[in-house]
N, C-alpha and C. Protein backbone atom coordinates (compact mmCIF):
# COMPACT_ATOMS: atom_id res chain seq x y z
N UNK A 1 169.89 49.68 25.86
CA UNK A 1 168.73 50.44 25.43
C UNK A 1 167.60 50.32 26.45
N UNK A 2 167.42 48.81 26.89
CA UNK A 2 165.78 48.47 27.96
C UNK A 2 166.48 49.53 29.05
N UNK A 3 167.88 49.83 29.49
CA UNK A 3 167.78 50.41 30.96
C UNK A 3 168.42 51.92 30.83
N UNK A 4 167.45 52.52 29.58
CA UNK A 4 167.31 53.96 29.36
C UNK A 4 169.16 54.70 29.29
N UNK A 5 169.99 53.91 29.11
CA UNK A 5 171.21 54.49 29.35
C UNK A 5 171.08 55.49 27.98
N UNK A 6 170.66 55.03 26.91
CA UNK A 6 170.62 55.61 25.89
C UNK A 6 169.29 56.60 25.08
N UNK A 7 168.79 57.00 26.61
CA UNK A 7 167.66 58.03 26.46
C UNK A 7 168.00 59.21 25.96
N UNK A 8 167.75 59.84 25.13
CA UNK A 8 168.38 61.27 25.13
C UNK A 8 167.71 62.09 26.30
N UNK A 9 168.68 62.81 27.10
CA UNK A 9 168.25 63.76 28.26
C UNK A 9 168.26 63.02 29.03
N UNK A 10 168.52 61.82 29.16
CA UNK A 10 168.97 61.24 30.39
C UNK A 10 170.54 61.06 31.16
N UNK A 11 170.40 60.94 31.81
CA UNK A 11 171.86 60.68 32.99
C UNK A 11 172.69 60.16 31.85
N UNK A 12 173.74 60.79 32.11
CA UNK A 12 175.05 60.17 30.76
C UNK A 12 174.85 59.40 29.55
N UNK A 13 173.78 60.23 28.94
CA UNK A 13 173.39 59.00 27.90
C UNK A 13 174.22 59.92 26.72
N UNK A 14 175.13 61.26 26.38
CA UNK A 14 175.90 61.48 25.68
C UNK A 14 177.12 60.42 25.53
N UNK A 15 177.11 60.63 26.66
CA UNK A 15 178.83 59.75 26.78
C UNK A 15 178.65 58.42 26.50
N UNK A 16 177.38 57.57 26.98
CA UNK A 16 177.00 56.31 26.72
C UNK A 16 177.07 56.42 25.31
N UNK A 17 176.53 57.35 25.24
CA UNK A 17 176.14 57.10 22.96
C UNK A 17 177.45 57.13 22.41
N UNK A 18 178.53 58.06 22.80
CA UNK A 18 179.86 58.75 22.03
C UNK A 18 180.72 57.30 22.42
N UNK A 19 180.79 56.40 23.42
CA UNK A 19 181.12 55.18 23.94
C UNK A 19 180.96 54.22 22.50
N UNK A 20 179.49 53.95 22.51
CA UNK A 20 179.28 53.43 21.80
C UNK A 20 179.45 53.22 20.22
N UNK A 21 179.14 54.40 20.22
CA UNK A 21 179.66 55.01 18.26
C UNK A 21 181.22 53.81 18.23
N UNK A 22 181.89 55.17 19.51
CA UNK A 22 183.44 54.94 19.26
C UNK A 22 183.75 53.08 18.86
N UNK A 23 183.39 52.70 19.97
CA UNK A 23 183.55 51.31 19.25
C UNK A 23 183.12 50.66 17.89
N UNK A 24 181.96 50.81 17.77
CA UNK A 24 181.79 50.30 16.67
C UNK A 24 183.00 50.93 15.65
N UNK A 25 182.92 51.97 15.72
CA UNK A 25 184.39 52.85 14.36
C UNK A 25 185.21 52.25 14.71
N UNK A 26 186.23 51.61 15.59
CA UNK A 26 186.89 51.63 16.17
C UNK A 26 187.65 50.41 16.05
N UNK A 27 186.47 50.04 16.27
CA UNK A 27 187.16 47.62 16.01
C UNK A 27 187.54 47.30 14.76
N UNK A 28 188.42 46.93 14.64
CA UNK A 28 188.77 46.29 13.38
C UNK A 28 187.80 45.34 12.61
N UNK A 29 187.54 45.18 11.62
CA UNK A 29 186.50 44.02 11.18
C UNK A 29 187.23 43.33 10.36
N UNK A 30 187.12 42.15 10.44
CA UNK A 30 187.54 41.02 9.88
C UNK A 30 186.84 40.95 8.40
N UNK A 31 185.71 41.78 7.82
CA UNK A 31 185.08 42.23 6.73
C UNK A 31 185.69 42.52 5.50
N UNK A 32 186.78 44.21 6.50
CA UNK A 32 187.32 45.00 6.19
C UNK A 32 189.18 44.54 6.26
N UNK A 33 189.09 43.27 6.09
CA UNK A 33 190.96 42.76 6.50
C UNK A 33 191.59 43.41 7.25
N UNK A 34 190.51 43.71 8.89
CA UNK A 34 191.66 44.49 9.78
C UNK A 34 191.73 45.80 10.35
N UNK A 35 190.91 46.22 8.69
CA UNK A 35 190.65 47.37 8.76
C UNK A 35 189.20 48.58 9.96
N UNK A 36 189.29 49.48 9.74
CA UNK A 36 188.30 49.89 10.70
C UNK A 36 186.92 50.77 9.77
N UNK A 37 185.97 50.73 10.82
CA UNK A 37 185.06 51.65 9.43
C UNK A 37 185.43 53.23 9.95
N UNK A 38 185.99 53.71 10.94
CA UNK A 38 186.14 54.98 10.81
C UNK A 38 187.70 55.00 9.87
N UNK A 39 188.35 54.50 10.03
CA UNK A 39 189.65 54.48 8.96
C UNK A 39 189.25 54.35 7.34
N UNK A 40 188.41 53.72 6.98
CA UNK A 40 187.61 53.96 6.02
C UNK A 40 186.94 54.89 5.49
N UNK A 41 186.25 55.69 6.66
CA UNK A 41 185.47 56.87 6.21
C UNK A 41 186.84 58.07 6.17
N UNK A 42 187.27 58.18 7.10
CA UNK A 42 188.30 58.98 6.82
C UNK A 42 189.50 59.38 5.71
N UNK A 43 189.29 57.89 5.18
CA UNK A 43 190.19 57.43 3.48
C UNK A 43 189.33 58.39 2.61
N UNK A 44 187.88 58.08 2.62
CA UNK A 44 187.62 58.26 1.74
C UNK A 44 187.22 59.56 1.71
N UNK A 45 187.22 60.44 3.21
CA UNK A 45 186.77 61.99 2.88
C UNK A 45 188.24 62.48 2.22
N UNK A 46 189.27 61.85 2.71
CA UNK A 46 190.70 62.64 2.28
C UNK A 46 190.83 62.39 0.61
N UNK A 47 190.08 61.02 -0.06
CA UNK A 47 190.61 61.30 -1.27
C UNK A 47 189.37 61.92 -2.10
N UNK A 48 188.41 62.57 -1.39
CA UNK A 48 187.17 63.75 -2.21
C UNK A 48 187.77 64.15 -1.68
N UNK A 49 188.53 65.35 -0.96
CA UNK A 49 189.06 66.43 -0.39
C UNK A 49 189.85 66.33 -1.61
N UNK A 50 190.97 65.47 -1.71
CA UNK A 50 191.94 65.46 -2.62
C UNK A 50 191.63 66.03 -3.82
N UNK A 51 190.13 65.57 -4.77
CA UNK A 51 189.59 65.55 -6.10
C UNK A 51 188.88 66.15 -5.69
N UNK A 52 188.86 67.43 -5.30
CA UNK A 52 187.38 68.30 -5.21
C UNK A 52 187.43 69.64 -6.23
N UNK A 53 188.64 69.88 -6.55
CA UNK A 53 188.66 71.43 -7.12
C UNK A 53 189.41 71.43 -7.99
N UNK A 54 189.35 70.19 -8.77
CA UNK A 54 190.12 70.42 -10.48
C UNK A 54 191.51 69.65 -10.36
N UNK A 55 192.17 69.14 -11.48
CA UNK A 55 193.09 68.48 -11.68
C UNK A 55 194.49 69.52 -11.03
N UNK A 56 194.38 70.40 -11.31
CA UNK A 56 195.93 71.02 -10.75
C UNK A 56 195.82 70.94 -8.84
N UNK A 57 195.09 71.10 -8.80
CA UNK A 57 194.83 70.65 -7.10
C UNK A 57 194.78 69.62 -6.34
N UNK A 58 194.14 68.34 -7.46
CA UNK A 58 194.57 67.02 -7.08
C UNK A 58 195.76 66.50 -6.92
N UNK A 59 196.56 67.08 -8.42
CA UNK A 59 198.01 66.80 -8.04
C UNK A 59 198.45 67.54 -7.11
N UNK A 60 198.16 68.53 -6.54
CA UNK A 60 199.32 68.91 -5.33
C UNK A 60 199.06 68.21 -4.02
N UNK A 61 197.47 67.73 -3.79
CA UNK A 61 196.72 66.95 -2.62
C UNK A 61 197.62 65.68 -2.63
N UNK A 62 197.44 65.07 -4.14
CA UNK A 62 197.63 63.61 -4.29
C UNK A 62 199.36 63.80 -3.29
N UNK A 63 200.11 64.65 -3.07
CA UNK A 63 201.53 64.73 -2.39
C UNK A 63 201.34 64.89 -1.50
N UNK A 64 200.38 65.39 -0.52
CA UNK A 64 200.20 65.33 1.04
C UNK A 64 199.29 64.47 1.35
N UNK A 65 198.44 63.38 1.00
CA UNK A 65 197.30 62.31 1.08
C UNK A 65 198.85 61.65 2.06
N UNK A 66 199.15 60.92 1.52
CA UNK A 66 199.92 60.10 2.45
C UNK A 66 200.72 60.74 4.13
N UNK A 67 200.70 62.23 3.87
CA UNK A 67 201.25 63.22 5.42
C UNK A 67 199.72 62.76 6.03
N UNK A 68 198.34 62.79 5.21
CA UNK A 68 197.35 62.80 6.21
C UNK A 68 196.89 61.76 6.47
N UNK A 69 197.53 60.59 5.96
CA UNK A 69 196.62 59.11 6.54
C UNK A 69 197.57 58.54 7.60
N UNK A 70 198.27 59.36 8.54
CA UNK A 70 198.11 58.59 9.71
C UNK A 70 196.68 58.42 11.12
N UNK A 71 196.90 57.23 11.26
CA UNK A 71 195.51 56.79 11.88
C UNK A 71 195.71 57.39 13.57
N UNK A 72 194.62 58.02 13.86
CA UNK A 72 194.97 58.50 15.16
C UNK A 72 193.55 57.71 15.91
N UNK A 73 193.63 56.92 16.90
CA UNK A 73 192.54 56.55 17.64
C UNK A 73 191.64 57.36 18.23
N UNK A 74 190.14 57.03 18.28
CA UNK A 74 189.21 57.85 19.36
C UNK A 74 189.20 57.26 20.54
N UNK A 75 188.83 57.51 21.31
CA UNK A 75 189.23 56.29 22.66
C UNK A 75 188.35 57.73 23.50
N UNK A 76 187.11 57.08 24.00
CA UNK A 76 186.08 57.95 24.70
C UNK A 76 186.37 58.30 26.46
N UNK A 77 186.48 59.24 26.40
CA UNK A 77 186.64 59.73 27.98
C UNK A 77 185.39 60.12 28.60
N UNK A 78 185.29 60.11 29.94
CA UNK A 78 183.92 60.67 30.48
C UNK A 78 183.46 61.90 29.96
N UNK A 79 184.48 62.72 29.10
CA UNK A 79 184.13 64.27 29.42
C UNK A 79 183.94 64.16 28.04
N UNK A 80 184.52 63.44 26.80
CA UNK A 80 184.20 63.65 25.68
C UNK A 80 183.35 63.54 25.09
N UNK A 81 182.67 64.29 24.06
CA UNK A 81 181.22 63.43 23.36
C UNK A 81 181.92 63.24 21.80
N UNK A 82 182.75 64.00 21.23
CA UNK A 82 183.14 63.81 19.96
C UNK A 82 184.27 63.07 19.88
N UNK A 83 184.79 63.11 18.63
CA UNK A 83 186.15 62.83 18.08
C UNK A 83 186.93 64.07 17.98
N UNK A 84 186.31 65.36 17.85
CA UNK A 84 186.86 66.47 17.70
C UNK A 84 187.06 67.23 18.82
N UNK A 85 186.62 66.74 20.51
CA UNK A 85 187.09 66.81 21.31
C UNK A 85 188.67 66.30 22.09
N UNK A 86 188.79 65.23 21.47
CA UNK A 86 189.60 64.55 21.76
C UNK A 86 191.17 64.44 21.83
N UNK A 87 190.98 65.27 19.89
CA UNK A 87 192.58 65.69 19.92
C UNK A 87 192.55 67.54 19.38
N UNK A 88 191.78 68.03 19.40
CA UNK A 88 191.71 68.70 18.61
C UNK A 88 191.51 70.62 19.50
């Protein structure tokens, strides 16, 4: 932060920031048994996605929840600023 890397409008301070995020999501926490907080957030948008539009829809979600929880890593490149750059 003191050596402005994380100025906005400064010299690579996207990529510095998208760097940074990424890790923190990224590390496992010993908190979380292992687990990660973006693997977490991602659990939990898939099971409101799942329960969003009435019981006959949950049950058909509740059968593809498990096709969508495989964990795919972010892992920051110079050129990336998102997660939705990355694989997408």
């Amino acid at each position: 932060m003191t050596a402005g890397v994380y100025t906005p409008g400064g010299a690579g301070w996207r990529n510095a920031a998208a760097r940074a995020a990424a890790e923190v999501l990224t590390v496992p926490r010993l908190d979380l048994h292992g687990d990660t907080y973006l693997n977490r957030i991602h659990t939990e948008r898939r099971e409101r996605w799942a329960h969003s539009r009435g019981p006959t829809r949950a049950g058909l979600a509740e059968q593809v929840l498990p096709l969508l929880s495989t964990t795919r890593r972010f892992r920051p490149t110079p050129n990336s600023t998102s997660p939705r750059s990355a694989g997408s």
